[in-house]
Protein backbone atom coordinates (compact mmCIF):
# COMPACT_ATOMS: atom_id res chain seq x y z
CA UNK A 1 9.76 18.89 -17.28
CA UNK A 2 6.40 20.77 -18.10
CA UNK A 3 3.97 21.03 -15.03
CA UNK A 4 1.26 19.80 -16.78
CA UNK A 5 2.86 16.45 -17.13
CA UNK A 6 4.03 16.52 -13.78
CA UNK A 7 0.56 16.84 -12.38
CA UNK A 8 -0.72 14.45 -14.59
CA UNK A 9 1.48 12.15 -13.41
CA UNK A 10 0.20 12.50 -9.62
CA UNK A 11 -3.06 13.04 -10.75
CA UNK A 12 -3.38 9.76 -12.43
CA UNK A 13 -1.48 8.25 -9.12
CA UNK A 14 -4.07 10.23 -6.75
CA UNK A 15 -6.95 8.55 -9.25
CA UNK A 16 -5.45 5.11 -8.55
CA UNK A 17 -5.51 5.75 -4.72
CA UNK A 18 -8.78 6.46 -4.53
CA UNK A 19 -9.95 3.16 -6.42
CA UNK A 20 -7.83 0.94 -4.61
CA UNK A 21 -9.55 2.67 -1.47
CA UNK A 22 -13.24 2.52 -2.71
CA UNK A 23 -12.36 -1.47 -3.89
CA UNK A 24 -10.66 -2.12 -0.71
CA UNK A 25 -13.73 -0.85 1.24
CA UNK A 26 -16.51 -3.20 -1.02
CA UNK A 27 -14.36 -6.24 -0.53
CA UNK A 28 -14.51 -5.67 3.65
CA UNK A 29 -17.72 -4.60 3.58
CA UNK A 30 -18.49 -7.94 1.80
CA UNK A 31 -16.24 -9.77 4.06
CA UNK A 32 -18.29 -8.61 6.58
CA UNK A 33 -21.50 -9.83 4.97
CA UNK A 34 -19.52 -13.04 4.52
CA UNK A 35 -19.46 -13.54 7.89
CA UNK A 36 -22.20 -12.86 8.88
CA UNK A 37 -23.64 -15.55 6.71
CA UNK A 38 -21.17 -17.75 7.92
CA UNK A 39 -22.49 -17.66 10.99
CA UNK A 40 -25.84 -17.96 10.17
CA UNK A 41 -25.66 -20.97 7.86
CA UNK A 42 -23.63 -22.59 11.03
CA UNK A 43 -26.49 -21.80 13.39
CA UNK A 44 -23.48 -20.07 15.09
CA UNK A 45 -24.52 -18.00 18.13
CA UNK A 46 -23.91 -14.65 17.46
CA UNK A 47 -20.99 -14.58 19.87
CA UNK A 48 -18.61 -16.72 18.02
CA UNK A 49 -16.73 -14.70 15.81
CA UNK A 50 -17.34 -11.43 17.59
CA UNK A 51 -13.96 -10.41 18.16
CA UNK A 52 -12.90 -10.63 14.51
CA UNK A 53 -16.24 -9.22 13.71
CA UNK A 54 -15.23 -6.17 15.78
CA UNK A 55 -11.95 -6.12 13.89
CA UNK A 56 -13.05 -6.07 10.29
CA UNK A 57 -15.53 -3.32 11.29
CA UNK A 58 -12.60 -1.45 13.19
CA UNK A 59 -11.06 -1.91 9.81
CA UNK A 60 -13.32 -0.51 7.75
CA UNK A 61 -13.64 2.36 9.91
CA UNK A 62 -10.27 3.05 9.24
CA UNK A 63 -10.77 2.62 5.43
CA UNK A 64 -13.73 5.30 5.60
CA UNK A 65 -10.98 7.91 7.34
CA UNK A 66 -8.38 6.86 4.62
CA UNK A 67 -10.90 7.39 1.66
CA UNK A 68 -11.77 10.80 3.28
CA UNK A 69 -8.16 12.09 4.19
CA UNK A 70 -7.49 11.15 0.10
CA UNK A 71 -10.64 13.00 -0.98
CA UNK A 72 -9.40 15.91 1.26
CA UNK A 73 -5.75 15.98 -0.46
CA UNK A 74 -7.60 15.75 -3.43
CA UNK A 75 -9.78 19.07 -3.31
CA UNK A 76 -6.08 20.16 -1.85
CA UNK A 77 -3.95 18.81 -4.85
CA UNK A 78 -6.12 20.59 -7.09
CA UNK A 79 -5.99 24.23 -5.19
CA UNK A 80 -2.26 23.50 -5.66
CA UNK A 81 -2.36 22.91 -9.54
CA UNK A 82 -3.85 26.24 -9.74
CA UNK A 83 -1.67 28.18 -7.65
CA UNK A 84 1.21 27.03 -10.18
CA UNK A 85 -0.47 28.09 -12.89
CA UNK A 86 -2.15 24.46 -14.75
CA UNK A 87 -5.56 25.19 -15.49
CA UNK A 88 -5.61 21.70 -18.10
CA UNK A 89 -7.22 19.17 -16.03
CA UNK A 90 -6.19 15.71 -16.84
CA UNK A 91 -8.98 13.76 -19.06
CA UNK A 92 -9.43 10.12 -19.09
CA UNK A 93 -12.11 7.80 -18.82
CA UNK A 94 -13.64 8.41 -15.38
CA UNK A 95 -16.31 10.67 -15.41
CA UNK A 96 -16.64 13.34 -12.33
CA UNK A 97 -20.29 14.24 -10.75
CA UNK A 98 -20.72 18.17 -11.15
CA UNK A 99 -19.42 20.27 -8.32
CA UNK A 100 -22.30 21.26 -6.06
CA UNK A 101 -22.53 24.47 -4.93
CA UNK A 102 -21.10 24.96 -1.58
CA UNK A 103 -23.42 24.18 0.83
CA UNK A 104 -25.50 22.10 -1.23
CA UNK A 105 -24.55 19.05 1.12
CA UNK A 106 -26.44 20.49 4.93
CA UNK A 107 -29.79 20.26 1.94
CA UNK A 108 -32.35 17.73 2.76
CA UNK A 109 -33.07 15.16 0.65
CA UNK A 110 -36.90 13.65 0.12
CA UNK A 111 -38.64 11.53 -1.98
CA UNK A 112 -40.46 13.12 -4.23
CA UNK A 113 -43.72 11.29 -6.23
């Protein structure tokens, strides 16, 4: 089989990964807010609840190391498809920001106007 399709094929797996990550993160995060409102339409102290509170935050601490670890195969996966000698890179429908420049990220960032 031609590498190109084989690294399209994990490519478009990797792809999936990462938006069943980022979706999985939104809907805890909103969980979250969900309780939180919970509680406060209830006139709930803020006690009740804490312990699964604790545990969907717990959770979406781990969710936030998942999404990273994938971003960091990613960068990875993509040394690798160069080292065999694809240079294609698989097109679709998501767009990509631009690379920054390495060390573009330790940059402040300010409001300007």
């Amino acid at each position: 089989m031609e590498k190109a399709f084989v690294v399209q094929r994990v490519a478009r797996k990797l792809f999936a990964t990462e938006r069943s990550l980022d979706a999985t993160m939104t809907e805890t995060a909103e969980l979250m807010a969900e309780f939180v409102k919970a509680r406060q339409d209830l006139k709930l102290s803020a006690v009740v609840g804490d312990a699964a509170t604790a545990k969907v935050i717990e959770a979406l601490a781990a969710l936030g190391e998942a999404r990273s670890a994938i971003v960091a195969a990613h960068a990875e996966l993509n040394d690798v498809r160069l080292r065999i000698g694809v240079r294609t890179k698989m097109a679709g429908w998501e767009d990509k920001p631009p690379e920054e420049p390495k060390g573009s990220a330790d940059r402040d960032l300010r409001q300007v106007g």
